[in-house]
Protein backbone atom coordinates (compact mmCIF):
# COMPACT_ATOMS: atom_id res chain seq x y z
CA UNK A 1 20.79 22.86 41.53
CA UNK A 2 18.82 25.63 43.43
CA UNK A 3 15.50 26.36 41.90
CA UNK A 4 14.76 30.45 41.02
CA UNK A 5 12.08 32.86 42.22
CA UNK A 6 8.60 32.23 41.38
CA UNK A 7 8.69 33.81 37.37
CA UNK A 8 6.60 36.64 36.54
CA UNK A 9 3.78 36.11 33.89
CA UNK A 10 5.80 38.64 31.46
CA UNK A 11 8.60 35.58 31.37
CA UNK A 12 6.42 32.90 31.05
CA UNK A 13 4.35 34.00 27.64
CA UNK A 14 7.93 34.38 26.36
CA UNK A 15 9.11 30.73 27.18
CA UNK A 16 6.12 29.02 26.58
CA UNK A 17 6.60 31.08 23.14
CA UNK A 18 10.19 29.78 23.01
CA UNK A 19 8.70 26.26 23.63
CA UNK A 20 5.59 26.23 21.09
CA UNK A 21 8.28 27.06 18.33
CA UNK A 22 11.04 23.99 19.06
CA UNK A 23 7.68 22.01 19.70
CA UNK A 24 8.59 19.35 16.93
CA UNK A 25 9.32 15.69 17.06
CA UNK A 26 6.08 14.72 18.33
CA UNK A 27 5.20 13.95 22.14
CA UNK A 28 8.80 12.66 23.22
CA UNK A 29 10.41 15.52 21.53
CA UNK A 30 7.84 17.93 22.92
CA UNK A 31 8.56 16.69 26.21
CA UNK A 32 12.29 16.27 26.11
CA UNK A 33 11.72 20.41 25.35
CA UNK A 34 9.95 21.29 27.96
CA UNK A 35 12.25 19.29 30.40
CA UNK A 36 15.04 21.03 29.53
CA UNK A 37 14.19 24.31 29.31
CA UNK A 38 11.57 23.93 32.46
CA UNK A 39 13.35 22.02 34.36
CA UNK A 40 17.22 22.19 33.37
CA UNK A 41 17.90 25.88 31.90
CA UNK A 42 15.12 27.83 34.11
CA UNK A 43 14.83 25.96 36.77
CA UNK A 44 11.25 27.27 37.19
CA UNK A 45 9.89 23.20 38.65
CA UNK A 46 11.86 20.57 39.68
CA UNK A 47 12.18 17.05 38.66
CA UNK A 48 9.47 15.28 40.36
CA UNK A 49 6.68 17.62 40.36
CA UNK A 50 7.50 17.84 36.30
CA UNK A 51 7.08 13.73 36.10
CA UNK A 52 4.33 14.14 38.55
CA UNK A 53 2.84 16.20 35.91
CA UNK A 54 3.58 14.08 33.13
CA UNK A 55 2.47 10.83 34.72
CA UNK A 56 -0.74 12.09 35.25
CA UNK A 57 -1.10 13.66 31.74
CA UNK A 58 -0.18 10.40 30.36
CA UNK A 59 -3.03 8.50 31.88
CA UNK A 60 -5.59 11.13 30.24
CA UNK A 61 -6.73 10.93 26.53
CA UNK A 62 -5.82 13.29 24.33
CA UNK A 63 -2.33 14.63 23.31
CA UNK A 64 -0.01 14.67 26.71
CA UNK A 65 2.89 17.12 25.57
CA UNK A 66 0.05 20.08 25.12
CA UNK A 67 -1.83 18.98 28.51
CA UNK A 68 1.45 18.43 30.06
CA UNK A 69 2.23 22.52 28.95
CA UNK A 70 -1.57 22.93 29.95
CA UNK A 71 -0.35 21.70 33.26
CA UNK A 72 2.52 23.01 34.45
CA UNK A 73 1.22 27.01 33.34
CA UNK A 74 -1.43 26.13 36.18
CA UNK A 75 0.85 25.28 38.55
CA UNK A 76 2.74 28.57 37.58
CA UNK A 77 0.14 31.04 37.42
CA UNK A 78 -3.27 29.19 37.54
CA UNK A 79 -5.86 29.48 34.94
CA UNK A 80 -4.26 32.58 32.95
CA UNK A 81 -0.86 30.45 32.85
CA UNK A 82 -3.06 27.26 31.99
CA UNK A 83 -4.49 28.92 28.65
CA UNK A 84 -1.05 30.81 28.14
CA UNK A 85 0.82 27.78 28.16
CA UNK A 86 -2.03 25.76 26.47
CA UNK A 87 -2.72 27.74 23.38
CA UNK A 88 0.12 28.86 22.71
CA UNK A 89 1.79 25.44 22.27
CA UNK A 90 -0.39 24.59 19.65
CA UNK A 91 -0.83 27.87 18.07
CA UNK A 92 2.32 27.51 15.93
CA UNK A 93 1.42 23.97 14.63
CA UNK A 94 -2.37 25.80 13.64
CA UNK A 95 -0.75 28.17 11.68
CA UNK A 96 1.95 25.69 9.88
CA UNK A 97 -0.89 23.09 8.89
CA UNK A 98 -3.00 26.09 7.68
CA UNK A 99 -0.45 26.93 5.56
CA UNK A 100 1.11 24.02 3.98
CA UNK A 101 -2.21 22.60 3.50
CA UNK A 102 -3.20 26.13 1.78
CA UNK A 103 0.50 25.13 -0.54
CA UNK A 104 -0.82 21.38 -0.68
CA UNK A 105 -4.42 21.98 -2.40
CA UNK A 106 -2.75 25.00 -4.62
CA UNK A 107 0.84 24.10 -5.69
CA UNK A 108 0.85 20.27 -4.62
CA UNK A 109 4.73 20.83 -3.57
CA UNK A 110 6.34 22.71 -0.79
CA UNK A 111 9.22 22.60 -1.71
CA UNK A 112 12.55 23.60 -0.12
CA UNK A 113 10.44 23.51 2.90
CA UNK A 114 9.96 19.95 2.72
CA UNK A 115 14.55 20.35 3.25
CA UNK A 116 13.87 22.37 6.42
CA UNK A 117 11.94 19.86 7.72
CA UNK A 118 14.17 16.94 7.04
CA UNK A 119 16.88 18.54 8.58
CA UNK A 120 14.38 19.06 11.69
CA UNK A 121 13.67 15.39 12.10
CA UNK A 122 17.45 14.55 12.64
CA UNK A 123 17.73 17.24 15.31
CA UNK A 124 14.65 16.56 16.76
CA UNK A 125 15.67 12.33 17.13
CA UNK A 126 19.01 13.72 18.82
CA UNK A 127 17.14 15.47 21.54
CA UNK A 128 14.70 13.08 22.08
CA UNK A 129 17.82 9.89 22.64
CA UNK A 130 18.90 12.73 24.68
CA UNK A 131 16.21 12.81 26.62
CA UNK A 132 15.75 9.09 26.82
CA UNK A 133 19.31 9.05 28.54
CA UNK A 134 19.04 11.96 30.79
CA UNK A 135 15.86 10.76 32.07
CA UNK A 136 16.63 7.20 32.26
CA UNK A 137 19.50 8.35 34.50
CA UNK A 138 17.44 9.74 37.06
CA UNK A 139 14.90 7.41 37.46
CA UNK A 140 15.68 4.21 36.64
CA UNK A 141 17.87 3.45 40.09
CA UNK A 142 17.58 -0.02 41.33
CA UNK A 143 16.45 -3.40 39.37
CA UNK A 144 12.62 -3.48 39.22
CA UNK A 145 12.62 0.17 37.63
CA UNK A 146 14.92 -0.81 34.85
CA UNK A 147 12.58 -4.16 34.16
CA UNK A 148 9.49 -1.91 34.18
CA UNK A 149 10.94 0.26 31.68
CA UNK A 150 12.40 -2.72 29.79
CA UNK A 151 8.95 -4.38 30.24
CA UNK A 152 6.85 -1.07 28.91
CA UNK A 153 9.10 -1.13 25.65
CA UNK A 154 8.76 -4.91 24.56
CA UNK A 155 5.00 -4.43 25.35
CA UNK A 156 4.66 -1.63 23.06
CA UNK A 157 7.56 -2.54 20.60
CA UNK A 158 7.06 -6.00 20.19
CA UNK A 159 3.54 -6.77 21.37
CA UNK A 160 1.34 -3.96 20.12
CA UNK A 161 -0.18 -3.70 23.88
CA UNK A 162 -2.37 -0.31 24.33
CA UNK A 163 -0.52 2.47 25.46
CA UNK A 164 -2.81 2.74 28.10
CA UNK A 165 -2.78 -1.19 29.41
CA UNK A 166 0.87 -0.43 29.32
CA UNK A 167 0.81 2.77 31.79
CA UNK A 168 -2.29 1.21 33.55
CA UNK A 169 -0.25 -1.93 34.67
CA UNK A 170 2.94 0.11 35.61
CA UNK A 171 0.71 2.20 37.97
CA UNK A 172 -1.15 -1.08 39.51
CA UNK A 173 2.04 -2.32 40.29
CA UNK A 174 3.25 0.37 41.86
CA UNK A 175 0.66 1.10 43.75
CA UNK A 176 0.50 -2.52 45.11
CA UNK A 177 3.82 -3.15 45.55
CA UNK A 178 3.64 0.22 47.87
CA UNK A 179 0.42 -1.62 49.80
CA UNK A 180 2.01 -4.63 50.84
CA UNK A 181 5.48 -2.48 51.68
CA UNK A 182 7.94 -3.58 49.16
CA UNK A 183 11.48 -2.14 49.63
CA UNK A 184 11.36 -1.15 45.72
CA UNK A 185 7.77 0.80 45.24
CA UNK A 186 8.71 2.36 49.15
CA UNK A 187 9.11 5.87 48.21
CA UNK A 188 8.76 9.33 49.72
CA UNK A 189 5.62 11.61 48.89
CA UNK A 190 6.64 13.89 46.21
CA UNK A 191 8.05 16.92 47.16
CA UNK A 192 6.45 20.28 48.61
CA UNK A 193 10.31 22.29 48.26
CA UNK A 194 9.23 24.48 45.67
CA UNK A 195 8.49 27.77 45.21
CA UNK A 196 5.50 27.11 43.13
CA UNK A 197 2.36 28.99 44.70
CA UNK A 198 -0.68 26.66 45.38
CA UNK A 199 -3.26 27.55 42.76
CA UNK A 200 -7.33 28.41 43.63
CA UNK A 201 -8.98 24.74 42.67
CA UNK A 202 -12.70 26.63 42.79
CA UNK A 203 -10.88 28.81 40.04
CA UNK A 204 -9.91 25.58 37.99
CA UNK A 205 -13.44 24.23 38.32
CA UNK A 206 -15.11 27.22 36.95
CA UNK A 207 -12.92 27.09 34.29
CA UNK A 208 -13.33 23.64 33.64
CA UNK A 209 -17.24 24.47 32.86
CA UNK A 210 -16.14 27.26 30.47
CA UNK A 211 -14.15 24.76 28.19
CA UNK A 212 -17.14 22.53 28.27
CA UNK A 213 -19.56 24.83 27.08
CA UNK A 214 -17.04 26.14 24.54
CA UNK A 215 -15.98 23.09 23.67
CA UNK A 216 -19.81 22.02 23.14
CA UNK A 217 -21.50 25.29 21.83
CA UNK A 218 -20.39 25.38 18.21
CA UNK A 219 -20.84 21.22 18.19
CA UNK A 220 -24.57 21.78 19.56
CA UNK A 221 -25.32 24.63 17.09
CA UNK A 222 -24.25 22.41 13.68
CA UNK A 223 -25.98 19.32 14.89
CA UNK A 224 -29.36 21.64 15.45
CA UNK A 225 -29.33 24.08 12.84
CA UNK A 226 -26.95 22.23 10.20
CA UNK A 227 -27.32 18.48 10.89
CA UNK A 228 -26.49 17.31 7.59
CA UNK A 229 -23.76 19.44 6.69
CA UNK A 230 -19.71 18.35 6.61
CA UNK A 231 -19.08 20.59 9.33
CA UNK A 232 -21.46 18.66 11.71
CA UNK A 233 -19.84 15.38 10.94
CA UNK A 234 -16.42 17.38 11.74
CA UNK A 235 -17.90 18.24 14.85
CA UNK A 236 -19.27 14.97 16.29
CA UNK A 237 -16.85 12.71 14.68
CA UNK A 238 -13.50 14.82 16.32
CA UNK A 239 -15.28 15.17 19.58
CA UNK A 240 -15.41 11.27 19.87
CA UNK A 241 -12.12 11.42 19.23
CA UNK A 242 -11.13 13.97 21.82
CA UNK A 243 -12.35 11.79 24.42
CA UNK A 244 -11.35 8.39 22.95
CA UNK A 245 -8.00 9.16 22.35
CA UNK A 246 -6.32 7.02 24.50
CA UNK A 247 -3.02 5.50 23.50
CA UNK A 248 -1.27 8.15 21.62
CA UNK A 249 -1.27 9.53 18.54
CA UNK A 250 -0.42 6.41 16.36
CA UNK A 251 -2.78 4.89 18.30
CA UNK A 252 -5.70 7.24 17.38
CA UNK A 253 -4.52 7.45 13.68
CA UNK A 254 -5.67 4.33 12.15
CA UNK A 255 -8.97 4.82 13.69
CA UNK A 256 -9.14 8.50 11.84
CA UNK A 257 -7.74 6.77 8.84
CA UNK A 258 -10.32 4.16 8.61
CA UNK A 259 -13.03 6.58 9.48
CA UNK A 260 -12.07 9.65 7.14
CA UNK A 261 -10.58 7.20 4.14
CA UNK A 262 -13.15 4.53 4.20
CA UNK A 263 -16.34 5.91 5.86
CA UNK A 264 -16.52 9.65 5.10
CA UNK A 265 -14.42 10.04 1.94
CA UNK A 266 -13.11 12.79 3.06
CA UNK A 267 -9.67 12.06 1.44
CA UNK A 268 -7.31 9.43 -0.18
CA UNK A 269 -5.11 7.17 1.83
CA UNK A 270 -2.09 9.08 0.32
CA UNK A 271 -3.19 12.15 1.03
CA UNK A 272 -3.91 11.05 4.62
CA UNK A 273 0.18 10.33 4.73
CA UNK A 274 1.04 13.79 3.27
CA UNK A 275 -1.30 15.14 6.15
CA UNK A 276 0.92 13.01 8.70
CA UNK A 277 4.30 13.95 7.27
CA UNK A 278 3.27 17.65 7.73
CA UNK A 279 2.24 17.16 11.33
CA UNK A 280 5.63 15.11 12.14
CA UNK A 281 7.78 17.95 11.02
CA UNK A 282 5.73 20.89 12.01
CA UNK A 283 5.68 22.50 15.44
CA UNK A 284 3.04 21.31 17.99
CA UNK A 285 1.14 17.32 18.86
CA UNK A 286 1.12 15.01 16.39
CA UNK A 287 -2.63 14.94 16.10
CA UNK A 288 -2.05 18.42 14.66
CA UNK A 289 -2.81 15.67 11.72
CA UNK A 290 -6.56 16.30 12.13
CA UNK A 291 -6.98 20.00 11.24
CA UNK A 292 -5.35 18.82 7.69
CA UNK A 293 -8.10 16.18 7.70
CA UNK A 294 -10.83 18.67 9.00
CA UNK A 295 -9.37 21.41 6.18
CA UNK A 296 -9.49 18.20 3.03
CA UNK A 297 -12.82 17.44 4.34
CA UNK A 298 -15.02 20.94 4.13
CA UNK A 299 -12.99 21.42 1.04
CA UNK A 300 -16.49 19.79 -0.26
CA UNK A 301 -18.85 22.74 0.89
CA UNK A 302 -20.67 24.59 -1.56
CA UNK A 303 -21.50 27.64 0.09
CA UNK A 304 -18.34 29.17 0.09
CA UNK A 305 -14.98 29.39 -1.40
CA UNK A 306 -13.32 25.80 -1.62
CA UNK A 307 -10.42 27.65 0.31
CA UNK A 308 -12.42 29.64 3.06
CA UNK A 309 -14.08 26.45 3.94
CA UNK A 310 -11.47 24.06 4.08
CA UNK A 311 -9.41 26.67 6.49
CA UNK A 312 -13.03 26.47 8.75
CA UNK A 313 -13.26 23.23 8.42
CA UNK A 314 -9.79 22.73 9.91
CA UNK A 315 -9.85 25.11 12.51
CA UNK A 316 -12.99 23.66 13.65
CA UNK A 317 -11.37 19.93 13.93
CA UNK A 318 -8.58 22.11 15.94
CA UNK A 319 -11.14 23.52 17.92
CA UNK A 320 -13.21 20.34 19.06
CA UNK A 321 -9.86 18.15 19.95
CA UNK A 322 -8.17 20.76 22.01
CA UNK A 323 -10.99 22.91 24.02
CA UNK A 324 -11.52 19.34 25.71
CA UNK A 325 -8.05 18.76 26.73
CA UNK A 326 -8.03 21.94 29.14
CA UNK A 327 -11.44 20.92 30.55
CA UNK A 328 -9.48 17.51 31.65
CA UNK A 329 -6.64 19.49 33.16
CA UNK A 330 -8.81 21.83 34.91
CA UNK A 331 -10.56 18.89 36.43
CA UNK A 332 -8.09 16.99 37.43
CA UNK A 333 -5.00 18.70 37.92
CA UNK A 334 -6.40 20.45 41.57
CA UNK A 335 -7.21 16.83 42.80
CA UNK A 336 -3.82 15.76 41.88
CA UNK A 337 -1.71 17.98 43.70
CA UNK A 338 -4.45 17.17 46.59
CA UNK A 339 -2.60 13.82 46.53
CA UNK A 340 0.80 14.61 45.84
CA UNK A 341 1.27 13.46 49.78
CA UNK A 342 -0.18 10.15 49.24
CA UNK A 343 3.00 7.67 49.37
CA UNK A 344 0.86 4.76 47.12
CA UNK A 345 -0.04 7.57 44.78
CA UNK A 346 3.87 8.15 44.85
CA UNK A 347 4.74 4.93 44.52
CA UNK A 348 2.34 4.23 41.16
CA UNK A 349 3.62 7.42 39.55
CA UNK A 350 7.20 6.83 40.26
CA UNK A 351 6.27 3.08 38.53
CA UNK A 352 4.83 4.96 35.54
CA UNK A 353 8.01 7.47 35.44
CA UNK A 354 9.86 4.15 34.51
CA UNK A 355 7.34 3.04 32.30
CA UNK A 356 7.65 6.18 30.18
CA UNK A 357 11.46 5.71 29.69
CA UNK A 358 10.48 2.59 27.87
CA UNK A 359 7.49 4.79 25.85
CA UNK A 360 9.87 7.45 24.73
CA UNK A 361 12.19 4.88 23.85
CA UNK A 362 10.17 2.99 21.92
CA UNK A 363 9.37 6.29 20.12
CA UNK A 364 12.77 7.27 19.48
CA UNK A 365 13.50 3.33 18.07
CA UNK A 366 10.34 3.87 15.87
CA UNK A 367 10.90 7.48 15.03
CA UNK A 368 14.91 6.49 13.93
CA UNK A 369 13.15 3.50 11.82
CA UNK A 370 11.19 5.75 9.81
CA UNK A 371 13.80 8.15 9.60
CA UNK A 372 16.96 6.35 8.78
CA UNK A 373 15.47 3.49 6.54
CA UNK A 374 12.82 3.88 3.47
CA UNK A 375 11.36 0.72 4.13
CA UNK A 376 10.10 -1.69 6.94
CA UNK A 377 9.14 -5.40 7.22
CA UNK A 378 7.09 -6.93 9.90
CA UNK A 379 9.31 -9.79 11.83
CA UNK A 380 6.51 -12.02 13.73
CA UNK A 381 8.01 -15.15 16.37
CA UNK A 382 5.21 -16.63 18.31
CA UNK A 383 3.37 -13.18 20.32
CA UNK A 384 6.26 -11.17 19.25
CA UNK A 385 5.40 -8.93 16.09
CA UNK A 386 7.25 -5.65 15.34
CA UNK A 387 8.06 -3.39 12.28
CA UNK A 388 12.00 -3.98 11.20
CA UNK A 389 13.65 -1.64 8.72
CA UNK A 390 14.89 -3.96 5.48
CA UNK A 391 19.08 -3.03 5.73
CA UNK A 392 19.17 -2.53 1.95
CA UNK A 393 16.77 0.42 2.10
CA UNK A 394 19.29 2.97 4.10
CA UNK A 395 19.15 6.42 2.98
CA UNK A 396 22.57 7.17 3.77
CA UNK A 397 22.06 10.72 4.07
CA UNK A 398 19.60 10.85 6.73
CA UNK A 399 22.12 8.50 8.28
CA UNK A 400 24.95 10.45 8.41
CA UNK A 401 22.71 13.41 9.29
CA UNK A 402 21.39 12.15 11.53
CA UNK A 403 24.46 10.90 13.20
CA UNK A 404 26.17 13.75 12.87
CA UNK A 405 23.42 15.91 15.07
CA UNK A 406 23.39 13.16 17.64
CA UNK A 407 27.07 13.58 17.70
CA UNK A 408 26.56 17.15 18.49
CA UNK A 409 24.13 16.98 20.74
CA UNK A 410 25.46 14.45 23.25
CA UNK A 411 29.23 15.54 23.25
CA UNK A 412 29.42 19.49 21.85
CA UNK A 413 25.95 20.32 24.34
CA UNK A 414 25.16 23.11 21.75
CA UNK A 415 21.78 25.64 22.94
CA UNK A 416 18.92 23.52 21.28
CA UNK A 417 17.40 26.01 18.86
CA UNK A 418 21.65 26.33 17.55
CA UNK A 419 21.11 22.32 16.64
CA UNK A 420 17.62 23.11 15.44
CA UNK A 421 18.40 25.53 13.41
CA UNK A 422 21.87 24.66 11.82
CA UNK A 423 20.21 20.79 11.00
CA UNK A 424 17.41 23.01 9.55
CA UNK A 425 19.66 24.71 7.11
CA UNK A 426 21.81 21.88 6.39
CA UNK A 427 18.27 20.06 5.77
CA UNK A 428 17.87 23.01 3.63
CA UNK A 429 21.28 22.56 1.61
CA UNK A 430 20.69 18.85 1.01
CA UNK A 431 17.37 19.20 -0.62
CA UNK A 432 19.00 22.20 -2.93
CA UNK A 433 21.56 19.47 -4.01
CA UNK A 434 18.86 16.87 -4.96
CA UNK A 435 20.26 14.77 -2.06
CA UNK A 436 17.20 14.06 -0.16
């Protein structure tokens, strides 16, 4: 399929708008988005400089749907699409967790929006086993692609390996198997047919040193002039996090569980699952999660309004987890299209491509767990160890939901926001009837 002009800025702040508000489902659900409308409906980058893209966002800590975004606006229109693309996929998911954790604190119930977002989750599994199949067709031609794939999902499924050892080893053995010339990592460079323009990289650096300094200015300025205050342990303890975020969001969760539960008292451990249940079925990353954390946190201050506060105190969390992510992709993104000829490079991205059919299948498998069955059990057998749903605790109705939009997805190929928003409203319906 032939690839259209170069878009003008105008359409790109309206499709990166388009994508910020499907944004839901978490990083394979993000991504399956922005592969389809990117890649499939606009055409505006092909296939392998998308996974080049993604491969490399994967390796990088933080969350890799919005650097992936953060990515490919650069490679549109530079810096200005960068930050386009950048803020405005998380801008939607600021303004939902602002809100519903305003509703949370206040009312303690929200509602019939809590229906919306049911309905949401079934739509969003649908595109994301879409995407699993779509993108397992394309790259996973030929035997050792499959078994890395395969290999990735028992790892993560089965063997609780780091997301990261799990990517790390896929790109280690494609890179060597593309060093000693074997016929299966022996692939071409990635492409240069594409009408994307080559972007300034001295423009990328200086903007890499402007999210630094903004990323570090308002962390600098509690430490010194409020050091004891919960906004400088909001500061400090979500930078760590921004750069220690390897693995995914799960991944990172239990460490901000542990340390906000147990260490800070910022909140209870049930209220930490109401934060996460808001994040899953709100637009934008997972670790949206933390700017509900950041807002239950300053609730605490006592020189302003509980409410004021705790909306500060979130947007600051917000703040110090995302300015770091653009630094990254201003740093590295110039460097990587630098190697984009590289056939070894090439080789260990391709091996990661089939690594991440395995990762979005394994979320998909966990995300249909959670979704499908109230309850889990953990089945051990020697080094094998995963979370099982118990049969007896189907909810029936997020079955047959669910079904139903998967249905529709793979065989009626309905527009995406059509499926969003009619499993939305039938979400909707369901909780009206007391069914959910």
């Amino acid at each position: 399929m032939p690839q259209l002009a170069h878009p003008p800025i105008r359409d790109a702040w309206k499709v990166w708008a388009r994508i910020a508000a499907l944004s839901f489902g978490g990083p394979a659900g993000q991504i399956a988005v922005m592969h389809r409308i990117l890649v499939e409906e606009k055409r505006w980058i092909d296939e392998d400089r998308f996974l080049h893209a993604l491969n490399f966002c994967m390796l990088l800590p933080g969350p890799e749907a919005q650097q992936l975004a953060t990515y490919v606006g650069w490679l549109m229109h530079g810096v200005r699409g960068a930050l386009i693309a950048g803020i405005l996929f998380i801008l939607p998911g600021v303004v939902a967790i602002t809100a519903l954790s305003v509703i949370y604190v206040t009312l303690g119930d929200v509602g019939i929006v809590a229906g919306m977002f049911f309905g949401l989750k079934a739509a969003v599994l649908a595109i994301v086993v879409q995407a699993v199949i779509r993108l397992a067709g394309k790259t996973l031609k030929g035997p050792v692609p499959r078994v890395i794939a395969a290999a990735a999902f028992v790892a993560l499924f089965a063997l609780g390996a780091p997301f990261p050892l799990v990517i790390g080893l896929a790109a280690i053995a494609g890179w060597l198997g593309a060093q000693f010339g074997l016929a299966a990592f022996t692939v071409a460079p990635i492409s240069d047919a594409s009408t994307l323009p080559a972007q300034d990289a001295s423009a990328a650096r200086r903007a890499a040193i402007w999210a630094l300094v903004l990323w570090m200015a308002p962390v600098l300025a509690l430490v010194i002039f409020a050091p004891h205050s919960v906004f400088a342990d909001i500061a400090t303890f979500f930078s760590r996090l921004a750069v220690l975020s390897f693995g995914g969001a799960y991944a990172v969760l239990a460490w901000v569980g542990q340390e906000a539960v147990g260490h800070y008292g910022w909140l209870q451990p049930t209220q930490m699952l109401d934060g996460l249940g808001m994040a899953e079925t709100t637009p934008g990353p997972l670790i949206m999660v933390l700017q509900f954390v950041g807002f239950m946190a300053a609730m605490g201050a006592d020189w302003a309004h509980p409410l004021v506060a705790a909306i500060l105190g979130g947007l600051l969390a917000t703040w110090v987890t995302f300015a770091p992510c653009f630094a990254f992709i201003f740093i590295g993104a110039p460097f990587m299209e630098g190697m984009r000829r590289s056939t070894r490079l090439s080789a260990a991205l391709r091996a990661v491509t089939a690594a991440v059919v395995g990762v979005i299948l394994n979320l998909a498998v966990w995300f249909a767990i959670h979704l499908i069955w109230r309850q889990t059990m953990t089945w051990q057998m020697g080094p094998l160890q995963a979370d099982l749903p118990v049969m007896s605790s189907l909810d029936p109705v997020a079955a047959i939901l669910t079904l139903t939009t998967l249905v529709i997805a793979l065989w009626l190929r309905i527009g995406m926001a059509t499926l969003l928003g009619g499993a939305a409203l039938a979400g909707i319906a369901l909780q009206m009837a007391g069914l959910t």
